[in-house]
C-alpha atoms as a PDB file:
ATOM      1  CA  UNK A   1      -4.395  19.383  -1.114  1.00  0.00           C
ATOM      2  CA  UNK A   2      -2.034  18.469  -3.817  1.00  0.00           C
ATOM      3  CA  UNK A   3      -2.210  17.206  -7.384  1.00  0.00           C
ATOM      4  CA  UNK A   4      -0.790  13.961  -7.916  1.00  0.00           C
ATOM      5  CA  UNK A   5       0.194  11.911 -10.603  1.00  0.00           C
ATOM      6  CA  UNK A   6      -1.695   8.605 -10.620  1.00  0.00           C
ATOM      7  CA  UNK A   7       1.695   6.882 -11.466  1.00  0.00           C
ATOM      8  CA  UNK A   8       2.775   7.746  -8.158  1.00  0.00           C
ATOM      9  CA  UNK A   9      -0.197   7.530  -6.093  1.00  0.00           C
ATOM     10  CA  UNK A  10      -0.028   5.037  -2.895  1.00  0.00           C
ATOM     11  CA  UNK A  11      -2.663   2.854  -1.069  1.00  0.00           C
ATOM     12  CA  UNK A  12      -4.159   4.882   2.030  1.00  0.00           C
ATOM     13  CA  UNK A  13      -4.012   8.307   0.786  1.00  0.00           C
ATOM     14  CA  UNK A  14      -7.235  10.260   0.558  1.00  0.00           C
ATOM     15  CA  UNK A  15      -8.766  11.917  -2.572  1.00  0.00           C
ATOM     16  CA  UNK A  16      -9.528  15.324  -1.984  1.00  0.00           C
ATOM     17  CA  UNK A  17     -11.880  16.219  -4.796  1.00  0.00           C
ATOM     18  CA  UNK A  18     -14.087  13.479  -6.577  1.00  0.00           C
ATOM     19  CA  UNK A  19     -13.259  12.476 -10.192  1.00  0.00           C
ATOM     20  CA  UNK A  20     -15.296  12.410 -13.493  1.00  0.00           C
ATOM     21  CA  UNK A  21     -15.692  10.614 -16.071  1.00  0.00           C
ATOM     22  CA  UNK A  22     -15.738  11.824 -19.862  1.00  0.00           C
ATOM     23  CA  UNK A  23     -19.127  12.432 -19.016  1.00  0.00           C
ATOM     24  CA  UNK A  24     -19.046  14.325 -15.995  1.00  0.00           C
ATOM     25  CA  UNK A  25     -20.068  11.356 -13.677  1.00  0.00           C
ATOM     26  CA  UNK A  26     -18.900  11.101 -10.785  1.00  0.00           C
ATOM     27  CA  UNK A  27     -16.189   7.801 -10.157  1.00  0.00           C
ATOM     28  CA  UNK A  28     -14.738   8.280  -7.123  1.00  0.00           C
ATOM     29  CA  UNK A  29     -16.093  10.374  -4.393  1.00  0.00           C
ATOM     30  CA  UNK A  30     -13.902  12.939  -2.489  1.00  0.00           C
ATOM     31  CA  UNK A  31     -12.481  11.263   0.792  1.00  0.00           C
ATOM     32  CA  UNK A  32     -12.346   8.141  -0.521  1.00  0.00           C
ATOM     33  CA  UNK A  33      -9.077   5.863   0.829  1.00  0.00           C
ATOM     34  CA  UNK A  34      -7.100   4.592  -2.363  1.00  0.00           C
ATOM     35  CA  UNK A  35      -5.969   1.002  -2.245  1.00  0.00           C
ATOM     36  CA  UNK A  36      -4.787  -0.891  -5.412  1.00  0.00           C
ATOM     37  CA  UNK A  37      -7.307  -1.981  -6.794  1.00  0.00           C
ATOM     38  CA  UNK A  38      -8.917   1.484  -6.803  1.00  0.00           C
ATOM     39  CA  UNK A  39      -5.545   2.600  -8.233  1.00  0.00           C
ATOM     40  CA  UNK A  40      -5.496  -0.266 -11.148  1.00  0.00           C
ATOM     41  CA  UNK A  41      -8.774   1.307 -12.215  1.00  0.00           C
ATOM     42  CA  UNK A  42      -7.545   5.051 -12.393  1.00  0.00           C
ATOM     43  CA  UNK A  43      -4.703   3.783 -14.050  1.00  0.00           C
ATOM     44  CA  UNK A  44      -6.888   1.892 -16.472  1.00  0.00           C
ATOM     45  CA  UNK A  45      -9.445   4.569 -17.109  1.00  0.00           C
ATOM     46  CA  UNK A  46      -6.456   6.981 -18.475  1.00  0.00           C
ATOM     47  CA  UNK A  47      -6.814   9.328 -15.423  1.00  0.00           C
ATOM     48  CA  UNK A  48      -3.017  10.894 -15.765  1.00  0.00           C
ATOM     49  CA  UNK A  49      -3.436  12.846 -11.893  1.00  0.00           C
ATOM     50  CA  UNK A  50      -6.261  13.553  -9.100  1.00  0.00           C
ATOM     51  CA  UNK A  51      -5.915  15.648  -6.219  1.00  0.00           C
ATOM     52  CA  UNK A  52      -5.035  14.090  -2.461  1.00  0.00           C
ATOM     53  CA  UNK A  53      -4.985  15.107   0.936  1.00  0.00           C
ATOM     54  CA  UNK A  54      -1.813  16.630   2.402  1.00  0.00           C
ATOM     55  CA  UNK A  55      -1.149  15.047   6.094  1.00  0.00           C
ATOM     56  CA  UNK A  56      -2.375  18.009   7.465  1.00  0.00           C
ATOM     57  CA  UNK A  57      -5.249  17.532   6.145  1.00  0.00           C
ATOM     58  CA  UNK A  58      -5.144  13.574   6.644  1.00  0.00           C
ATOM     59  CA  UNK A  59      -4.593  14.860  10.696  1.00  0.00           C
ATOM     60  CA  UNK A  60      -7.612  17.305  10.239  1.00  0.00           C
ATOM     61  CA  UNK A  61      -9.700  14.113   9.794  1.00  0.00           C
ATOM     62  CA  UNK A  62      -8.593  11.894  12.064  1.00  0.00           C
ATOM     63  CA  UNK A  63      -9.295  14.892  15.280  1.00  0.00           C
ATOM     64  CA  UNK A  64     -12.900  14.512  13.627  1.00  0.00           C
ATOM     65  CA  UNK A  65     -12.701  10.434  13.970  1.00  0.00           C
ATOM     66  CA  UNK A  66     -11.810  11.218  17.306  1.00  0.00           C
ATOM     67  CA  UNK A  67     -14.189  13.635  18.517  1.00  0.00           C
ATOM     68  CA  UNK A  68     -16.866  10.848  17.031  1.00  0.00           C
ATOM     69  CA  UNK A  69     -14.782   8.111  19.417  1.00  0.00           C
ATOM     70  CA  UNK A  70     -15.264  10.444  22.312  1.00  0.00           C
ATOM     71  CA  UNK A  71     -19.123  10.927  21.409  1.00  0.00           C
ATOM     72  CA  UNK A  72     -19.515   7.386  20.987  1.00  0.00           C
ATOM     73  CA  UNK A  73     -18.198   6.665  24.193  1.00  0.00           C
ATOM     74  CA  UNK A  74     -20.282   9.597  26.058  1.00  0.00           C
ATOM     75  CA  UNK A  75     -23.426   7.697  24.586  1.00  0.00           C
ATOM     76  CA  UNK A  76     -21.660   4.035  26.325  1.00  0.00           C
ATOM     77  CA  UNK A  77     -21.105   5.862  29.517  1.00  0.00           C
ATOM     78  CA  UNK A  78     -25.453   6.655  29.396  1.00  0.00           C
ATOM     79  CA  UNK A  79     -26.016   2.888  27.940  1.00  0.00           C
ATOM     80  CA  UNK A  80     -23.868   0.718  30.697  1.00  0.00           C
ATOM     81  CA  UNK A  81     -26.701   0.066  33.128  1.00  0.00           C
ATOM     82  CA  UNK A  82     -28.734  -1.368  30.052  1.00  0.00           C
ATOM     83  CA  UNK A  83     -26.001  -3.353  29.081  1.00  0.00           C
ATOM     84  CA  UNK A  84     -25.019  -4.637  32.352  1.00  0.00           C
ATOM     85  CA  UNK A  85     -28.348  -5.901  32.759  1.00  0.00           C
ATOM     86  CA  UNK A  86     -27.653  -8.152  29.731  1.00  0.00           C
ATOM     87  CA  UNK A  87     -23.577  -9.531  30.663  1.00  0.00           C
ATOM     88  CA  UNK A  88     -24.711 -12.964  29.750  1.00  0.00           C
ATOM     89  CA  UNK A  89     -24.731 -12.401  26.129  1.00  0.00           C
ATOM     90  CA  UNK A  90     -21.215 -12.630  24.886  1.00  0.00           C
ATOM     91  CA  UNK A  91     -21.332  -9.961  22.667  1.00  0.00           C
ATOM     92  CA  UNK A  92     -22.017  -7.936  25.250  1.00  0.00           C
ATOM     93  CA  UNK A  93     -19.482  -8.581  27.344  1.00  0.00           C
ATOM     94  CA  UNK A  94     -16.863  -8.175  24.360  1.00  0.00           C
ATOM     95  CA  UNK A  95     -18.523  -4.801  23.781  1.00  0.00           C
ATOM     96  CA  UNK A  96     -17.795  -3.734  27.326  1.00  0.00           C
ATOM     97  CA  UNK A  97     -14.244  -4.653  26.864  1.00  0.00           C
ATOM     98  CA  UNK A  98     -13.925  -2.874  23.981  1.00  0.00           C
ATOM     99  CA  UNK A  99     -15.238   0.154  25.231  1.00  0.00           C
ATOM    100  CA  UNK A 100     -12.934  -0.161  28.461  1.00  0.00           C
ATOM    101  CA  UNK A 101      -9.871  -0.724  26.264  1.00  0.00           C
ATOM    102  CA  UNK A 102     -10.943   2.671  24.706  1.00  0.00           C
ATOM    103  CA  UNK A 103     -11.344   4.645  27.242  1.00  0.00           C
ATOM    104  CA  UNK A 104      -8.247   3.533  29.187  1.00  0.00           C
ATOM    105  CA  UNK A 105      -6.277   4.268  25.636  1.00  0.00           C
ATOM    106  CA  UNK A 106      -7.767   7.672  25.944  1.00  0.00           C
ATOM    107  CA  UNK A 107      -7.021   8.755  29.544  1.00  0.00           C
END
């Protein structure tokens, strides 16, 4: 975690503590993903700096996204006979190709 100046702040990092306003609401939530417009509006409110990840933090995250992706596909694995039954829906069948793209990316 590092303080940052909002002048220098880029789209796609990651706040790391949530901000206040003057009256101790809350504006932006900790973990929220800055973009510009979200930047505009610090910039706009006066906020002069907020604290953001570090990458090693940002990396900390992302083994969590993919410990979900693996858990997600665990629960697919126990679902495919259900949605076999159904492979004349086409949203189905994209799902399953999704899910095979996945799991070949992962192997």
């Amino acid at each position: 975690m590092k303080e940052q100046d909002v002048s220098s702040l880029l789209p796609g990092m990651r706040l790391a503590d949530d901000i206040k306003g003057a009256s101790g609401t809350i504006i932006l939530k900790k973990g929220t993903v800055l973009n510009r417009g979200i930047i505009s509006g610090l910039v706009h409110r006066g906020v002069r700096s907020v604290m953001v990840e570090t990458e090693d933090e940002s990396s900390a995250q992302d083994m969590d996204t993919n410990e979900l992706k693996d858990k997600i596909l665990e629960q697919l694995e126990i679902l495919r006979p259900i949605f076999s039954r159904s492979s004349d829906l086409e949203w189905m069948k994209i799902l399953m190709e999704a899910a095979a793209t996945a799991r070949a990316r992962r192997s």
